[in-house]
C-alpha atoms as a PDB file:
ATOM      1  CA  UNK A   1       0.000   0.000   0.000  1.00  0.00           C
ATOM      2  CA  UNK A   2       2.883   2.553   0.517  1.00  0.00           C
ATOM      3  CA  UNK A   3       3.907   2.175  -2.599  1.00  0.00           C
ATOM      4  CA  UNK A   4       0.528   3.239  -4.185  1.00  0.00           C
ATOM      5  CA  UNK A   5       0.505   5.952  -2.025  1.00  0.00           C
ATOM      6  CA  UNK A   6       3.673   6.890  -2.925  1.00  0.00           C
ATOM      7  CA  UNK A   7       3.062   6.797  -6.490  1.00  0.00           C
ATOM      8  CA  UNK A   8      -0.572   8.809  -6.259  1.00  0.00           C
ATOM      9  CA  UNK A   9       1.466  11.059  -4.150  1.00  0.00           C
ATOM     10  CA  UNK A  10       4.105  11.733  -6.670  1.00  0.00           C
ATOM     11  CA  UNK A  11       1.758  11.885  -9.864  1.00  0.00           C
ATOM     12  CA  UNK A  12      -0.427  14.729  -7.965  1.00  0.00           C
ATOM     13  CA  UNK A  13       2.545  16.821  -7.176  1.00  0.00           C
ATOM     14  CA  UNK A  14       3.553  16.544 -10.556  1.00  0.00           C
ATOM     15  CA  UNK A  15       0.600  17.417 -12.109  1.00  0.00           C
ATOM     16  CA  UNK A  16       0.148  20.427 -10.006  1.00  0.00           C
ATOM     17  CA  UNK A  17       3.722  21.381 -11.003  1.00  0.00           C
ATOM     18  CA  UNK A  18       3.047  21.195 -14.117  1.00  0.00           C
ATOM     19  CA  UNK A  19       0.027  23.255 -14.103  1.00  0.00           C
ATOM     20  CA  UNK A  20       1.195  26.089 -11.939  1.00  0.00           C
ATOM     21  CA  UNK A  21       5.059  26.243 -12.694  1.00  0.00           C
ATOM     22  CA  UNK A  22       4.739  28.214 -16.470  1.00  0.00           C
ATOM     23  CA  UNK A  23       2.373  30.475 -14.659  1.00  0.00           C
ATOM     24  CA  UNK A  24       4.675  31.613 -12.252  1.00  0.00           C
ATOM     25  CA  UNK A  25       7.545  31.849 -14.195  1.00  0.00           C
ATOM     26  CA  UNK A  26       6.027  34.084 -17.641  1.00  0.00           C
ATOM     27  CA  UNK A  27       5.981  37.540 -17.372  1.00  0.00           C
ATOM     28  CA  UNK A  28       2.565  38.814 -17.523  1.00  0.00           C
ATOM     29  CA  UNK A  29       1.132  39.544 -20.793  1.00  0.00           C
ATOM     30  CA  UNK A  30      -1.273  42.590 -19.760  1.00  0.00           C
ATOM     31  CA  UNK A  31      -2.660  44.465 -22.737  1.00  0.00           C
ATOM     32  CA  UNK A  32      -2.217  48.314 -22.162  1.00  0.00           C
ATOM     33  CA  UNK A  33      -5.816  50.077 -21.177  1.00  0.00           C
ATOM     34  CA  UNK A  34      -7.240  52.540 -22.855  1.00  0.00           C
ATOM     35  CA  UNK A  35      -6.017  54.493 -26.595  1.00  0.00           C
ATOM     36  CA  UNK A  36      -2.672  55.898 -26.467  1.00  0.00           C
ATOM     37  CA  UNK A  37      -2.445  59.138 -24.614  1.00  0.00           C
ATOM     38  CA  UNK A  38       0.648  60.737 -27.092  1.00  0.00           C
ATOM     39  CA  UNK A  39      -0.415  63.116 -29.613  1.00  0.00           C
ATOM     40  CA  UNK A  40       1.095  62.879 -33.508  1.00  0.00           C
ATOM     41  CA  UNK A  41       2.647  66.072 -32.790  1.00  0.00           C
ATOM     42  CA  UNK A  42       4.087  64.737 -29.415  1.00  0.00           C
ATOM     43  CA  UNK A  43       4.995  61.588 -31.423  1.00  0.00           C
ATOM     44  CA  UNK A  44       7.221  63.589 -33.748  1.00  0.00           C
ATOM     45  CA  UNK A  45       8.558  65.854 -30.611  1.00  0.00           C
ATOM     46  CA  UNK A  46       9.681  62.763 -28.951  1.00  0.00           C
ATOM     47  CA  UNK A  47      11.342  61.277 -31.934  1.00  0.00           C
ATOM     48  CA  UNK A  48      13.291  64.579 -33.444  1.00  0.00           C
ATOM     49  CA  UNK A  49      13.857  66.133 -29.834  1.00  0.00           C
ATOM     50  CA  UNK A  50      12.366  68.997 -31.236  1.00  0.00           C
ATOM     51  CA  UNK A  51      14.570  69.400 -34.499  1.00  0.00           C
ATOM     52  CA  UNK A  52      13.070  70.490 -37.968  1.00  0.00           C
ATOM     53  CA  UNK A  53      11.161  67.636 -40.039  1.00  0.00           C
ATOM     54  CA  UNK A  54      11.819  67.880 -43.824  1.00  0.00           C
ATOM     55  CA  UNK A  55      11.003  65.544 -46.927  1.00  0.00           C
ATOM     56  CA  UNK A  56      13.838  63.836 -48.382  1.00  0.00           C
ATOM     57  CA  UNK A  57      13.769  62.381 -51.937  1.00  0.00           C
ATOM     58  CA  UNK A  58      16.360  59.974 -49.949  1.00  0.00           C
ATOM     59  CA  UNK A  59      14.318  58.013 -48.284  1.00  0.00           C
ATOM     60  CA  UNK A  60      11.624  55.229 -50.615  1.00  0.00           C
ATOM     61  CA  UNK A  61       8.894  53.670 -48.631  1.00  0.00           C
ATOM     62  CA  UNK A  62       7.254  50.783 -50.538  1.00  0.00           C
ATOM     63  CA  UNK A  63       4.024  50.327 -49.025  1.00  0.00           C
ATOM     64  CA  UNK A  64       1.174  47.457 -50.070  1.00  0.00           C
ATOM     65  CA  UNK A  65      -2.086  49.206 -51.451  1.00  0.00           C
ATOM     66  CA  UNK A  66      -4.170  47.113 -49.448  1.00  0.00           C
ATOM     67  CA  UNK A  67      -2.997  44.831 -46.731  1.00  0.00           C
ATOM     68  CA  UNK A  68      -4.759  41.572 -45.095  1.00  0.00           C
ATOM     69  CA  UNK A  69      -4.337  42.378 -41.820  1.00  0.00           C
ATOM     70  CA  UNK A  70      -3.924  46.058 -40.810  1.00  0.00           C
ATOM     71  CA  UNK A  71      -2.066  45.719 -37.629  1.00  0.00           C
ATOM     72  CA  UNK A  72       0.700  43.864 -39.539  1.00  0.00           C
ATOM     73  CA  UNK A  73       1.666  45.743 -43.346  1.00  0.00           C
ATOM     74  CA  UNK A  74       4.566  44.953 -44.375  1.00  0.00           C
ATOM     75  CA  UNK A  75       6.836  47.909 -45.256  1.00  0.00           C
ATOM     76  CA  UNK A  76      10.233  48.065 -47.266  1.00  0.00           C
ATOM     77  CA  UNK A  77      12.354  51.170 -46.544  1.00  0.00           C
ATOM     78  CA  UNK A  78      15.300  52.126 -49.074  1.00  0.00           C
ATOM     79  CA  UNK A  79      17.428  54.749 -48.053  1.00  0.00           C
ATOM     80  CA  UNK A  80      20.071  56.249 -51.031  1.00  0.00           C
ATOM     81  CA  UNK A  81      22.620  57.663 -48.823  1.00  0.00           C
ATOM     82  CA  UNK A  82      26.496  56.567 -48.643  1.00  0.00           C
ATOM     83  CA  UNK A  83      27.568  54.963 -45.472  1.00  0.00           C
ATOM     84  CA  UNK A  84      30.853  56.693 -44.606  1.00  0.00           C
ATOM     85  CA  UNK A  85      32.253  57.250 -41.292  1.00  0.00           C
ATOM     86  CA  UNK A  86      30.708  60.432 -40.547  1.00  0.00           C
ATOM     87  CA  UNK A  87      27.602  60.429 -42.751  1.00  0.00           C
ATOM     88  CA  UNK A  88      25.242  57.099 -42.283  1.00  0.00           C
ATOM     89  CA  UNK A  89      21.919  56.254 -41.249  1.00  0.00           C
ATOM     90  CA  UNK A  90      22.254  55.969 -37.452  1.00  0.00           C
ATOM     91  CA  UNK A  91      17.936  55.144 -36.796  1.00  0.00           C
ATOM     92  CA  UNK A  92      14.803  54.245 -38.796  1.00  0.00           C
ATOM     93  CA  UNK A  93      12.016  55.609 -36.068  1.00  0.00           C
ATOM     94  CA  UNK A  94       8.964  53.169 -37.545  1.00  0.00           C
ATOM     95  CA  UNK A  95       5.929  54.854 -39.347  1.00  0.00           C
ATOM     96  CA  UNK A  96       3.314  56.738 -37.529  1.00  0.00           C
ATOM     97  CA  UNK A  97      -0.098  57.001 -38.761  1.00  0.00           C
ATOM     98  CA  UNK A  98      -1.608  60.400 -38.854  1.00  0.00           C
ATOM     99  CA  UNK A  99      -5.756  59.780 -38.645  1.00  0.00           C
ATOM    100  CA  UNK A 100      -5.739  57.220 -35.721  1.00  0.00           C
ATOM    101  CA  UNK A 101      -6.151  57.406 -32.148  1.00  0.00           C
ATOM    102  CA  UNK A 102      -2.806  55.234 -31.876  1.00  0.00           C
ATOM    103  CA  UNK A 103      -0.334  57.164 -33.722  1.00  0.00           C
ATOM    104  CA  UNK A 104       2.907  54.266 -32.959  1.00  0.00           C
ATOM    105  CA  UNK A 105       2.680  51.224 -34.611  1.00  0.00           C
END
């Protein structure tokens, strides 16, 4: 009879470990409340620090005229500028949409 015991014991625990362990250890994955508070003009504020935005003929987006899903559109970004030591692309901020309440993406 112990060794029943033992063995109901030890498939319980395990089962419980199971079940509870991953739960413990993943971070939360809380989805943020509410639309995003930060304005397109704060957006751009944040990103520049406040420096001049201009249009470049530089920089080619290559955007999908329709996409499947619109939380994921795929978007190519060519930039014609030489990468020298002093003169190179140091960040590519994302795209930020203009008419929505979420301007980040």
């Amino acid at each position: 009879m112990k060794r029943r015991n033992f063995i109901k014991s030890l498939c319980a625990t395990s089962a419980l470990v199971a079940t509870i362990s991953p739960s413990m250890l993943m971070a939360k994955d809380e989805k943020p409340k509410g639309g995003n508070p930060l304005s397109y003009a704060a957006a751009i504020e944040a990103i520049t620090g406040g420096k001049a935005v201009a249009d470049s003929d530089k920089v080619k987006l290559t955007v999908p005229e329709i996409a499947e899903n619109g939380a994921v559109v795929p978007v190519k970004v060519e930039v014609d500028n030489p990468m020298e030591a002093d003169n190179y692309v140091k960040a590519i901020h994302g795209v930020l949409r203009m008419l929505t309440p979420d301007v980040r993406m």
